[in-house]
C-alpha atoms as a PDB file:
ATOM      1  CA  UNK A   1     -20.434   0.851  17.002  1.00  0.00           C
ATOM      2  CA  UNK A   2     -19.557   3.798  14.710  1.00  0.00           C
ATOM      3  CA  UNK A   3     -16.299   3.657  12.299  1.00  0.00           C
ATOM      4  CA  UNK A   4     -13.563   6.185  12.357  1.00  0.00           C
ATOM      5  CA  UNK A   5     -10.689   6.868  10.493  1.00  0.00           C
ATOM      6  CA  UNK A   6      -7.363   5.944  11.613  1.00  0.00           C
ATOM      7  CA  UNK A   7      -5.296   8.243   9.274  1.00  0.00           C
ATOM      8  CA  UNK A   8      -5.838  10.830   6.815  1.00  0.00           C
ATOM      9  CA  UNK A   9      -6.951   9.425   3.374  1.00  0.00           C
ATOM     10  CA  UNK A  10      -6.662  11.269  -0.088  1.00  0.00           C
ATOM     11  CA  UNK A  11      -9.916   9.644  -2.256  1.00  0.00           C
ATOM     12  CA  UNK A  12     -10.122  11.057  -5.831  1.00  0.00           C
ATOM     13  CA  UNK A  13      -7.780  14.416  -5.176  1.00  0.00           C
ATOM     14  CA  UNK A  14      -9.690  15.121  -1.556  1.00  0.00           C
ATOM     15  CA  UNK A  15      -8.447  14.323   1.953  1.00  0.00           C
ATOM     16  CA  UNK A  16     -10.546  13.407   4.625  1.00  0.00           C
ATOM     17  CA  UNK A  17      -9.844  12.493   8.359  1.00  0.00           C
ATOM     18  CA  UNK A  18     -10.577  11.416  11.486  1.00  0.00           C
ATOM     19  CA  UNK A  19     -13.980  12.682  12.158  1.00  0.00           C
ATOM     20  CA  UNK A  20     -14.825  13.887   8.947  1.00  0.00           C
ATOM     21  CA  UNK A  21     -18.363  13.508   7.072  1.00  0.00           C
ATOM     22  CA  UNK A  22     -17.542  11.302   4.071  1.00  0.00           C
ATOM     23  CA  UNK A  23     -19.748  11.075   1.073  1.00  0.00           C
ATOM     24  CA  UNK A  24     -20.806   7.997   0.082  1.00  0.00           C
ATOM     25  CA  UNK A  25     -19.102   7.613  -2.952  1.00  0.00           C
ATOM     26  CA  UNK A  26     -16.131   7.813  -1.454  1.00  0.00           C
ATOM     27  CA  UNK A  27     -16.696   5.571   1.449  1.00  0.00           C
ATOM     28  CA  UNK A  28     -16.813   2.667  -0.878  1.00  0.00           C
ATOM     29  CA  UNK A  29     -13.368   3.335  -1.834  1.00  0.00           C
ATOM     30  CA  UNK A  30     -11.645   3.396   1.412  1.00  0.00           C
ATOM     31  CA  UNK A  31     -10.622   0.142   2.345  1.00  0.00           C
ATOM     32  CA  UNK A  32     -11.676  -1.450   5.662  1.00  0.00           C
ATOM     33  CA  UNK A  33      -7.361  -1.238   6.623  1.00  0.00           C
ATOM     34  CA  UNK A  34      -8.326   2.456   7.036  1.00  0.00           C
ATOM     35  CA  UNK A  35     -11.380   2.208   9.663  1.00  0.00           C
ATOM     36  CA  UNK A  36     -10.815   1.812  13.777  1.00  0.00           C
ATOM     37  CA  UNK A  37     -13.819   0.797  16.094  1.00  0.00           C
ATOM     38  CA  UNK A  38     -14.755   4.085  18.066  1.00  0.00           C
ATOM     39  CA  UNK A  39     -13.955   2.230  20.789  1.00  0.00           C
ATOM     40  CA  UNK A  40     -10.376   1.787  20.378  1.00  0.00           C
ATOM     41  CA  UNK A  41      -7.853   4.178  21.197  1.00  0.00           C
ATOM     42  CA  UNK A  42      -6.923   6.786  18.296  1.00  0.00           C
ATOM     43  CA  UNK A  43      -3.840   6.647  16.612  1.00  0.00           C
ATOM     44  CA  UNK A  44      -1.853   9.894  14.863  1.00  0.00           C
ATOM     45  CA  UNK A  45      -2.315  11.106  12.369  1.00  0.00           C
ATOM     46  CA  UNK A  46      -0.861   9.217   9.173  1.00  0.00           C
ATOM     47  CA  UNK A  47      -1.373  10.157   5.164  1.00  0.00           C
ATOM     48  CA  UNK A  48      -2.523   7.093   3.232  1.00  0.00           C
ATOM     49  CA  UNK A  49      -3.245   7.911  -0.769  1.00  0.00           C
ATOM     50  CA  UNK A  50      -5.733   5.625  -2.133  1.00  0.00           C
ATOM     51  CA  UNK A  51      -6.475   5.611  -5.746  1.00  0.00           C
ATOM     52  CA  UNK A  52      -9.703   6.389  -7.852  1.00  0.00           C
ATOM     53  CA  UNK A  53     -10.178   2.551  -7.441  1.00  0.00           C
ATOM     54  CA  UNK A  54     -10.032   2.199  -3.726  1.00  0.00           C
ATOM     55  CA  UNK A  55      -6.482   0.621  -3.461  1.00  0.00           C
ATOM     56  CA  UNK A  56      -4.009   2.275  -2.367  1.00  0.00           C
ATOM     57  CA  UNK A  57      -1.776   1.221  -5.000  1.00  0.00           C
ATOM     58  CA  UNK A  58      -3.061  -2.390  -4.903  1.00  0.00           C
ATOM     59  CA  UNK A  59      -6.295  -2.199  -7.558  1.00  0.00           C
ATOM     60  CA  UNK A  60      -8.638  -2.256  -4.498  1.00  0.00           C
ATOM     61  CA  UNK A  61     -12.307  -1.979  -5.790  1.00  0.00           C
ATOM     62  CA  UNK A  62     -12.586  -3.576  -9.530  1.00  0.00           C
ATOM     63  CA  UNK A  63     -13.540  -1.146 -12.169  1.00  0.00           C
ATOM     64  CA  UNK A  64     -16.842  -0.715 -13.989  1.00  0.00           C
ATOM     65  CA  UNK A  65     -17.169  -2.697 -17.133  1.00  0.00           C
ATOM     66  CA  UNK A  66     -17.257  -0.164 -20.189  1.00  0.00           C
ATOM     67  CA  UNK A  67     -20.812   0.204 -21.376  1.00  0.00           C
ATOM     68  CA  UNK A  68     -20.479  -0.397 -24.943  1.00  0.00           C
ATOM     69  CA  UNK A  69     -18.253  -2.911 -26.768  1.00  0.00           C
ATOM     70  CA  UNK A  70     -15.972  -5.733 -25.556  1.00  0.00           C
ATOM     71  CA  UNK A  71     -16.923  -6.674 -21.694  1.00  0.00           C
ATOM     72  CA  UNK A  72     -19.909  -4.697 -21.388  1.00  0.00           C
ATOM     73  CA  UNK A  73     -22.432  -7.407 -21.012  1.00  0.00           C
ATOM     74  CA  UNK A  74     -25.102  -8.047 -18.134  1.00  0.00           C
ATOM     75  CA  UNK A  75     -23.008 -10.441 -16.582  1.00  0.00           C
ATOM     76  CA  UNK A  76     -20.164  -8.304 -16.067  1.00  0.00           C
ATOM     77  CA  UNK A  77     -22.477  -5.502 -14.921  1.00  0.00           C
ATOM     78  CA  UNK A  78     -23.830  -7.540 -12.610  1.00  0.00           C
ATOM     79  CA  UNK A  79     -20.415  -9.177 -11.351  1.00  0.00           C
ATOM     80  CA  UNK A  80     -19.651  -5.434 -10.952  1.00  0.00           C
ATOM     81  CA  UNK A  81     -23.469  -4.733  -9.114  1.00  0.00           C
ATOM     82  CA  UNK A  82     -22.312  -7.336  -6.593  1.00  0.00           C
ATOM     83  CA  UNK A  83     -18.775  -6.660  -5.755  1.00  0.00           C
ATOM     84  CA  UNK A  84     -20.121  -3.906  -5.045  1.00  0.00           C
ATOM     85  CA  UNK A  85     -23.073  -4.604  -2.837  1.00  0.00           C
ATOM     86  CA  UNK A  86     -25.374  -3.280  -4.637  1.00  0.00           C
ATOM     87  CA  UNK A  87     -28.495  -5.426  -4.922  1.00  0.00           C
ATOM     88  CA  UNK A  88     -30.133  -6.326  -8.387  1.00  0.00           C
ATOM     89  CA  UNK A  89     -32.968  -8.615  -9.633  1.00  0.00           C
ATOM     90  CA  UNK A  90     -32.030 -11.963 -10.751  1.00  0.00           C
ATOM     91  CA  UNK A  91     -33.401 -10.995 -14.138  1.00  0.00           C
ATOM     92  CA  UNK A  92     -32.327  -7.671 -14.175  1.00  0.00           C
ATOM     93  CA  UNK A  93     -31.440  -6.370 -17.490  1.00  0.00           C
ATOM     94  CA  UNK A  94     -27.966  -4.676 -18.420  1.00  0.00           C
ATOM     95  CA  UNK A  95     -29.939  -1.145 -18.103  1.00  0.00           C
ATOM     96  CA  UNK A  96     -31.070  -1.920 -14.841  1.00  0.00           C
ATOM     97  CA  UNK A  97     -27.961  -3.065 -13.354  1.00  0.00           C
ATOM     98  CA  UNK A  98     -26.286  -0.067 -14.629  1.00  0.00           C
ATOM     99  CA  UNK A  99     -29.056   2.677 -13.594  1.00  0.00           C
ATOM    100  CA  UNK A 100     -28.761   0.970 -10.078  1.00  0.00           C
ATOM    101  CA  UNK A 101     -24.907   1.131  -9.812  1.00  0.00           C
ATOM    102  CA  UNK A 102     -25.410   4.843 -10.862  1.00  0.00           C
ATOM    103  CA  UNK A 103     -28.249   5.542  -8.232  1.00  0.00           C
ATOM    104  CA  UNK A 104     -25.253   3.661  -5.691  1.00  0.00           C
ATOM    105  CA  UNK A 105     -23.118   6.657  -7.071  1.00  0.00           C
ATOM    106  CA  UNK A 106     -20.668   4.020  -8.217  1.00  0.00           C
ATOM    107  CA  UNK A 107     -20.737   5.502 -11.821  1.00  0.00           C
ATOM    108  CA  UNK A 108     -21.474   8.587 -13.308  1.00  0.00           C
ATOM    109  CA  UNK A 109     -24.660   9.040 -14.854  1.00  0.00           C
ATOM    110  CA  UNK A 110     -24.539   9.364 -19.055  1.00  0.00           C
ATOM    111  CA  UNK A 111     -26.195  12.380 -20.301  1.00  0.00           C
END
């Protein structure tokens, strides 16, 4: 059964509706309030502004721990991995965790 938007959502400055092609990265920050079943009836369109974390004013998704510094350890990396569904090794080291929430376009590479 295919999702589809009920309303028109705003994700990081761009809008996308009912029917669009989303991006992945921005999929993961559209909350599941958002989604119909394709087999229920379509409602009007409706704006709903979510925020760079996935809320829409409510904190939705949690951020990404910084990667230096205070809070930047593997555990909160991987806290952050799984939240996220992105799957990681049990012994997977802080690197790891981090190049695979990057490959999961949930951060932004570092150059």
């Amino acid at each position: 059964m295919s999702r589809r938007l009920i309303a028109y959502v705003h994700v990081d400055g761009v809008a996308y509706g009912p029917g669009d092609e989303i991006p992945a990265a921005a999929l993961r920050q559209i909350g599941d309030h958002a989604w119909q079943d394709s087999v229920q009836g379509e409602h009007g369109p409706e704006t709903v502004a979510f925020d760079d974390q996935g809320g829409a004013g409510s904190g939705g998704d949690v951020e990404a721990p910084p990667r230096s510094g205070r809070g930047s350890g593997v555990e909160a990396w991987r806290q952050f991995a799984e939240q996220h569904d992105v799957e990681v090794a049990p012994d997977a080291s802080r690197e790891d965790i981090i190049a695979a929430c990057e490959a999961a376009e949930l951060v932004e590479r570092e150059e």
